[in-house]
N, C-alpha and C. Protein backbone atom coordinates (compact mmCIF):
# COMPACT_ATOMS: atom_id res chain seq x y z
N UNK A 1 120.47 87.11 92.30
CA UNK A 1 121.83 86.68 92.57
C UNK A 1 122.77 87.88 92.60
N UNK A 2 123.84 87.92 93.14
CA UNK A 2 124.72 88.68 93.37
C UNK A 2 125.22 89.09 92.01
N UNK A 3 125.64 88.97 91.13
CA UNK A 3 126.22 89.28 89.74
C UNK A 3 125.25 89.99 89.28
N UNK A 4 123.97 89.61 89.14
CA UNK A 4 122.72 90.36 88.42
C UNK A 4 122.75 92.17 89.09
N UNK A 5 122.67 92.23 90.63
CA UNK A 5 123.08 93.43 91.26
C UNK A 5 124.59 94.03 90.13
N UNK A 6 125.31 93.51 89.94
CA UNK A 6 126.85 94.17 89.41
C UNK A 6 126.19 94.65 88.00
N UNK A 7 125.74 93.36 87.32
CA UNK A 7 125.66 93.68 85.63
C UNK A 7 124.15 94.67 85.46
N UNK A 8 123.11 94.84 86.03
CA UNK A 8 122.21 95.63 86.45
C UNK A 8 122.84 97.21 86.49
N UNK A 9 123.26 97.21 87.63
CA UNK A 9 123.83 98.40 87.87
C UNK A 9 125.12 99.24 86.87
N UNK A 10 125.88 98.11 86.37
CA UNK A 10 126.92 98.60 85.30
C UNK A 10 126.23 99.25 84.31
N UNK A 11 124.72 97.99 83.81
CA UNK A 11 124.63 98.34 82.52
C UNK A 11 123.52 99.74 82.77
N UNK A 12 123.17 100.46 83.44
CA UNK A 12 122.53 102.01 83.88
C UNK A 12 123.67 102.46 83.67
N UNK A 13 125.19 102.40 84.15
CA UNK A 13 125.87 103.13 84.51
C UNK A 13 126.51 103.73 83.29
N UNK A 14 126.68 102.06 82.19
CA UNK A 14 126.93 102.26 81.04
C UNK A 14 126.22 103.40 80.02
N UNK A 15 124.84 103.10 80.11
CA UNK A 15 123.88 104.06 79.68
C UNK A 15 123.92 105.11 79.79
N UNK A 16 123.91 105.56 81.08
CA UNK A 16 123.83 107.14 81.23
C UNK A 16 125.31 107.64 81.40
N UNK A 17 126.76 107.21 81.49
CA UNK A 17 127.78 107.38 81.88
C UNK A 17 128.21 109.08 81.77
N UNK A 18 127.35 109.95 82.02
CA UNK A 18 127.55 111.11 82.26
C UNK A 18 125.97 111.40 83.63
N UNK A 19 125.47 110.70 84.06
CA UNK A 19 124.53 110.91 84.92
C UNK A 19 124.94 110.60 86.31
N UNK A 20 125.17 111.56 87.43
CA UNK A 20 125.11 110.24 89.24
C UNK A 20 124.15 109.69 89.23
N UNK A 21 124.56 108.42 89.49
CA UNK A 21 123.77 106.98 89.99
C UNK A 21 123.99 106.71 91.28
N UNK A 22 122.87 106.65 91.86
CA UNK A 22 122.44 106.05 93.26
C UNK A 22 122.37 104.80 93.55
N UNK A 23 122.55 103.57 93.82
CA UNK A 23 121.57 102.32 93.45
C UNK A 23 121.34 102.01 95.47
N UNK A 24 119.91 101.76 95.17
CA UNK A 24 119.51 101.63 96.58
C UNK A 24 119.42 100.10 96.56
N UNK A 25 119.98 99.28 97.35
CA UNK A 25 120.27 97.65 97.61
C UNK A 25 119.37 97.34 98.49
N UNK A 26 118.36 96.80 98.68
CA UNK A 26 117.68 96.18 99.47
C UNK A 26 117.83 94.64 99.74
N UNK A 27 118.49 94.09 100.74
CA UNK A 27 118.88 93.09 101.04
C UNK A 27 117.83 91.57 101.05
N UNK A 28 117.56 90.86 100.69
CA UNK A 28 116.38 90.08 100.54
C UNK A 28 117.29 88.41 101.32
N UNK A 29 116.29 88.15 102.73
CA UNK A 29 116.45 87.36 103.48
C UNK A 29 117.85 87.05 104.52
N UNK A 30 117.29 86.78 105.27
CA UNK A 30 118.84 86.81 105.90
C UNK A 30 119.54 85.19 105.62
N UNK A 31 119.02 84.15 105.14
CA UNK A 31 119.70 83.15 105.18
C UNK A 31 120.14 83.52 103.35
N UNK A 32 119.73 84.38 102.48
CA UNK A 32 120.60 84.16 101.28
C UNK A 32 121.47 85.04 101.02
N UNK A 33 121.68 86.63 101.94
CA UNK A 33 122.42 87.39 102.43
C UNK A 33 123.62 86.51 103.23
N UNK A 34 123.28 85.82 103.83
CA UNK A 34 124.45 85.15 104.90
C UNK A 34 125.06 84.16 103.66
N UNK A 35 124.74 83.39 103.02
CA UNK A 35 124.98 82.59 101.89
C UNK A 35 125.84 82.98 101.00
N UNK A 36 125.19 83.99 100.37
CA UNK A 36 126.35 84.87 99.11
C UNK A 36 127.04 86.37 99.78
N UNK A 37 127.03 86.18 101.00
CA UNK A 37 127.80 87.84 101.71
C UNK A 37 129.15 88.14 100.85
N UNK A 38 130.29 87.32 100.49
CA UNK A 38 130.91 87.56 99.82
C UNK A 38 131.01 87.97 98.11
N UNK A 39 129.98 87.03 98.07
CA UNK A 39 129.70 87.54 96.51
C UNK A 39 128.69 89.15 96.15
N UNK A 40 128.18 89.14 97.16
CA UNK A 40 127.40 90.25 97.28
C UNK A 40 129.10 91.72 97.99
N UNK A 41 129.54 91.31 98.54
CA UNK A 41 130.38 92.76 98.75
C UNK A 41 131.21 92.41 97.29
N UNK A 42 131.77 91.50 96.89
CA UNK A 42 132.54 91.53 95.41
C UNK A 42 132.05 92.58 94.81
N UNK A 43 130.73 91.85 94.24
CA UNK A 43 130.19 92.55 93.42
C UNK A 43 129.28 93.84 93.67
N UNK A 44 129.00 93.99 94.84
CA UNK A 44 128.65 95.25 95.27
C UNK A 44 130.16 96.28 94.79
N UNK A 45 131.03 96.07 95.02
CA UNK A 45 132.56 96.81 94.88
C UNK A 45 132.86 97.22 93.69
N UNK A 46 132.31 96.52 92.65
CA UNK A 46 132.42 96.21 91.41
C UNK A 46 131.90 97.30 90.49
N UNK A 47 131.06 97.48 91.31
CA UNK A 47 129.78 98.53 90.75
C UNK A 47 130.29 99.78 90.22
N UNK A 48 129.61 100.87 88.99
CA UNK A 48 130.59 101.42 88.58
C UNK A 48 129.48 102.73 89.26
N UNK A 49 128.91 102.14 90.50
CA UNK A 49 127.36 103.27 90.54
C UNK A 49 128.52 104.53 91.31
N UNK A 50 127.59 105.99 91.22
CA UNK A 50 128.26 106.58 92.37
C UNK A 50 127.86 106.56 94.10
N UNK A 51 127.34 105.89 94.27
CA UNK A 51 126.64 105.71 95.77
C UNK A 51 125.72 104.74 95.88
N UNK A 52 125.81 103.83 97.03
CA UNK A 52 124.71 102.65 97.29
C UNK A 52 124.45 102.92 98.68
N UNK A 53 122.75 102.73 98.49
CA UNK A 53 122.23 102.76 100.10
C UNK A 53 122.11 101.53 100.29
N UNK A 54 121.97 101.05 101.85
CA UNK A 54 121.53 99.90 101.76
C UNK A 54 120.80 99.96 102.93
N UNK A 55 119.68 99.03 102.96
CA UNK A 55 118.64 99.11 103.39
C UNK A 55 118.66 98.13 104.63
N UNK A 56 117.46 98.16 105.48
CA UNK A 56 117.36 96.93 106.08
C UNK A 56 117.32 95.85 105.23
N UNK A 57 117.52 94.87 106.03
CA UNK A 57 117.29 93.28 105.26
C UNK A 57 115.45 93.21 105.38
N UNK A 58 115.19 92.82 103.95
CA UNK A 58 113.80 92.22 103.87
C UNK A 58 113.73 90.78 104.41
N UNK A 59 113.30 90.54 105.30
CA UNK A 59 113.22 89.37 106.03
C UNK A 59 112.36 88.35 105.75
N UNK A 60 111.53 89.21 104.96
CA UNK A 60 109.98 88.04 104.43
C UNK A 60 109.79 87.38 105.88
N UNK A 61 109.49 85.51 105.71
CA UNK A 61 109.49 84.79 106.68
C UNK A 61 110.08 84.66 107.42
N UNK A 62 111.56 85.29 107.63
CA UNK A 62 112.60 84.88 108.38
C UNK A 62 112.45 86.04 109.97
N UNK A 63 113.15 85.43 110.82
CA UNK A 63 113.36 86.23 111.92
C UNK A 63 114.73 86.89 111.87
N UNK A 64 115.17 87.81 112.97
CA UNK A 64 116.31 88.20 113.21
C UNK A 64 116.07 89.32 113.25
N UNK A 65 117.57 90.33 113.61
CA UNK A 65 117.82 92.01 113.15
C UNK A 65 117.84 92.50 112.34
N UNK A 66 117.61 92.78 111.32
CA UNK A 66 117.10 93.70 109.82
C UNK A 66 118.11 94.76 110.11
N UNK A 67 119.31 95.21 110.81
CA UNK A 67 119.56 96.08 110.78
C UNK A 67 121.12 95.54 110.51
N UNK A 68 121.83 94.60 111.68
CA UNK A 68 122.89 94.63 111.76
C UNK A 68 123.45 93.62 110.59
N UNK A 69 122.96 92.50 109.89
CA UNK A 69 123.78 92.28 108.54
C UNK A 69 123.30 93.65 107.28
N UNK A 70 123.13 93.63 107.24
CA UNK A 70 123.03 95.08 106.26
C UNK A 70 123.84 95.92 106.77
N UNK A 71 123.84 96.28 107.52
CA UNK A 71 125.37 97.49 108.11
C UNK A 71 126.84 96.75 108.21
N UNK A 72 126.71 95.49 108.27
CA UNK A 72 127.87 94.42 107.85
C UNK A 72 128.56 94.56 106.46
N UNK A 73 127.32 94.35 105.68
CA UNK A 73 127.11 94.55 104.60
C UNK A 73 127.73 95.59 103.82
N UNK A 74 127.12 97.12 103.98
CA UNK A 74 127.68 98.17 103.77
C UNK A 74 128.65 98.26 104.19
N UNK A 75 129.45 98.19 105.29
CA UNK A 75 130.88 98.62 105.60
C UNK A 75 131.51 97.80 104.91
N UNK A 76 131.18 96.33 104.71
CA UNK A 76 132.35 95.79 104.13
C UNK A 76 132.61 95.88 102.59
N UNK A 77 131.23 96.39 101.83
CA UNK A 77 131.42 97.32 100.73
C UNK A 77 132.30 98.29 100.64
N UNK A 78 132.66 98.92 101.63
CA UNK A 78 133.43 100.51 102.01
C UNK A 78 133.03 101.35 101.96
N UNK A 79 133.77 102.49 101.04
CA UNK A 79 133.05 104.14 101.37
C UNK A 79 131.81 104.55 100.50
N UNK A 80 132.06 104.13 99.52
CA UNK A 80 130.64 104.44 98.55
C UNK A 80 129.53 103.95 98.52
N UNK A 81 129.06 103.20 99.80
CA UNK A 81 128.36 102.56 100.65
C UNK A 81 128.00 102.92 102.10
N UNK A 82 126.64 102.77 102.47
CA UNK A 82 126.03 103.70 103.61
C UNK A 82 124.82 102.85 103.64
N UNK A 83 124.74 102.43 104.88
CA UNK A 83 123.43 101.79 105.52
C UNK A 83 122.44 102.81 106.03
N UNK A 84 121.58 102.97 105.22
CA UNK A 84 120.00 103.69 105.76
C UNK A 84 119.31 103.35 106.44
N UNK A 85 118.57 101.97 106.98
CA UNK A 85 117.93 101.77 108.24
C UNK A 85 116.93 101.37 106.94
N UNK A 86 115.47 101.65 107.70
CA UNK A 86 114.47 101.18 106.82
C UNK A 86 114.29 102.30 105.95
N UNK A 87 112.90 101.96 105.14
CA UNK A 87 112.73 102.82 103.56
C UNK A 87 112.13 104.19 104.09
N UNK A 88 111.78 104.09 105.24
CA UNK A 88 111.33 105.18 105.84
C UNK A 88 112.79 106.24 105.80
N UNK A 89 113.30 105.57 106.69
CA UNK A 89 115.05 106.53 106.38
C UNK A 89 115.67 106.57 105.28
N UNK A 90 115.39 105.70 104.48
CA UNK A 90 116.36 106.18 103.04
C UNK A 90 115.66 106.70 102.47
N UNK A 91 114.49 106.64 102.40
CA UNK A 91 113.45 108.00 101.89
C UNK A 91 114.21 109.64 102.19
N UNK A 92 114.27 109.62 103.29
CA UNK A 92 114.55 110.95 103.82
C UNK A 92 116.24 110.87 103.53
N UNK A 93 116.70 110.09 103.43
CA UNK A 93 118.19 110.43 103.15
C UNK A 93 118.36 110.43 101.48
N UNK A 94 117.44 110.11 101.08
CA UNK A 94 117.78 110.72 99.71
C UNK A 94 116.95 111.66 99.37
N UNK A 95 115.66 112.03 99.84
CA UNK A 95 115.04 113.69 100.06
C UNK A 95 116.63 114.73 100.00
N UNK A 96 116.97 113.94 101.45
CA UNK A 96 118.24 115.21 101.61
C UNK A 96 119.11 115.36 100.69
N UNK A 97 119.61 114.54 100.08
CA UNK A 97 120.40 113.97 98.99
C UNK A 97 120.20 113.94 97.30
N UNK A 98 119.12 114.62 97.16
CA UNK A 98 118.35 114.28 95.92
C UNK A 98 119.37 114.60 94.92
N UNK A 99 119.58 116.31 95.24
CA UNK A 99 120.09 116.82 93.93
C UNK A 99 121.68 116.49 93.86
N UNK A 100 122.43 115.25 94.40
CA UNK A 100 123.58 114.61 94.73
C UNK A 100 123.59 113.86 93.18
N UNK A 101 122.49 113.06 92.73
CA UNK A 101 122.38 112.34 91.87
C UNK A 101 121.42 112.61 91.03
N UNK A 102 121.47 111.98 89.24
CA UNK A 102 120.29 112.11 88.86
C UNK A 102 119.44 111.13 88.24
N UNK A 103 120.25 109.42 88.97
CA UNK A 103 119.39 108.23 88.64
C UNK A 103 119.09 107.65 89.65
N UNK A 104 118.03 106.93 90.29
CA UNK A 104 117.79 106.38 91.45
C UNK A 104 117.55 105.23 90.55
N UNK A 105 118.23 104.19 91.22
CA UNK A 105 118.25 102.17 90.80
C UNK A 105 117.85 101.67 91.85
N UNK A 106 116.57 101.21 92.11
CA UNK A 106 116.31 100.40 93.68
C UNK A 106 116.38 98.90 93.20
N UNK A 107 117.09 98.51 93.81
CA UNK A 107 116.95 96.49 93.51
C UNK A 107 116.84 95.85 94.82
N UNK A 108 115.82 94.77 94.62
CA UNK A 108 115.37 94.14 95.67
C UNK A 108 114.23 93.50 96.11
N UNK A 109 113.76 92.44 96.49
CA UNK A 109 112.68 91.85 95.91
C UNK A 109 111.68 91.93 97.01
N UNK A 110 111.91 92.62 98.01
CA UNK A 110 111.07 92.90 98.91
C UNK A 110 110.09 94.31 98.75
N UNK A 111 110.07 95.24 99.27
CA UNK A 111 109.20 96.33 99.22
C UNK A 111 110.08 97.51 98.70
N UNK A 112 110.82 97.51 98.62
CA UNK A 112 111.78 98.67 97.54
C UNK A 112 111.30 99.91 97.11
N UNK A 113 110.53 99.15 96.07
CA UNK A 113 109.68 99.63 94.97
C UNK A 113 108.83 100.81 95.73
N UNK A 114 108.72 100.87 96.88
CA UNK A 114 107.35 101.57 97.63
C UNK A 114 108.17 103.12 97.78
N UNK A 115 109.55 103.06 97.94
CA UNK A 115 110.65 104.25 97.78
C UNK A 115 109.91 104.88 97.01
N UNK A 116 109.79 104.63 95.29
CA UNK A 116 109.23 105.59 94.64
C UNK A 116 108.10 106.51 94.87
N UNK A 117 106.96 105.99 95.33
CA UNK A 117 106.40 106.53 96.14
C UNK A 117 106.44 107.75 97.45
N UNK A 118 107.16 107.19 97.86
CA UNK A 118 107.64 108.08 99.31
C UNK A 118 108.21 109.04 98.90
N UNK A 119 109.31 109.16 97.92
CA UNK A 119 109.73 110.22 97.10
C UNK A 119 108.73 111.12 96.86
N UNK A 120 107.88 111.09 96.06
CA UNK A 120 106.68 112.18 95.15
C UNK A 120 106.39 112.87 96.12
């Protein structure tokens, strides 16, 4: 749910509150993205992270563009927000980016997790 993204991310932020925080958002389905879009930029806004990527939409079963609600998404977050494309590209945009931050937060219930990886 959308709040869990806010209180998730606060409570890292809380923790380390001398560390940059990244949190990489991976969007999960397009019909529960389209559902909570507002509650998701709220609380995306909310966030006390220093930077959010956001990813394609994990589509699981669903059809559609994986690209253009997620870039919806991010802009209507604003500036501390940036749409990466797939994990392949936010891989490499936080390669480039590494020493920017020194917590990476991936949330998302699709393939996320595989980032860590791609990193090493």
């Amino acid at each position: 749910q959308p709040y869990t993204v806010l209180k998730t991310a606060n409570a890292l932020e809380e923790k380390f509150k001398d560390k940059k925080v990244v949190l990489v958002f991976e969007p999960h389905t397009f019909s529960r993205i389209k559902t909570f879009f507002n509650d998701f930029v709220k609380n995306l806004k909310k966030s006390r992270v220093d930077k959010i990527l956001v990813t394609e939409v994990y589509a699981a079963r669903e059809k559609g563009d994986r690209s253009k609600l997620a870039q919806k998404l991010a802009q209507s977050v604003g500036p501390k927000a940036t749409f990466t494309g797939s994990l392949k590209e936010t891989a490499m945009y936080l390669k480039n980016h590494l020493a920017d931050f020194d917590i990476i937060l991936l949330m998302g219930a699709g393939d996320v997790y595989k980032l860590y990886e791609m990193l090493l």
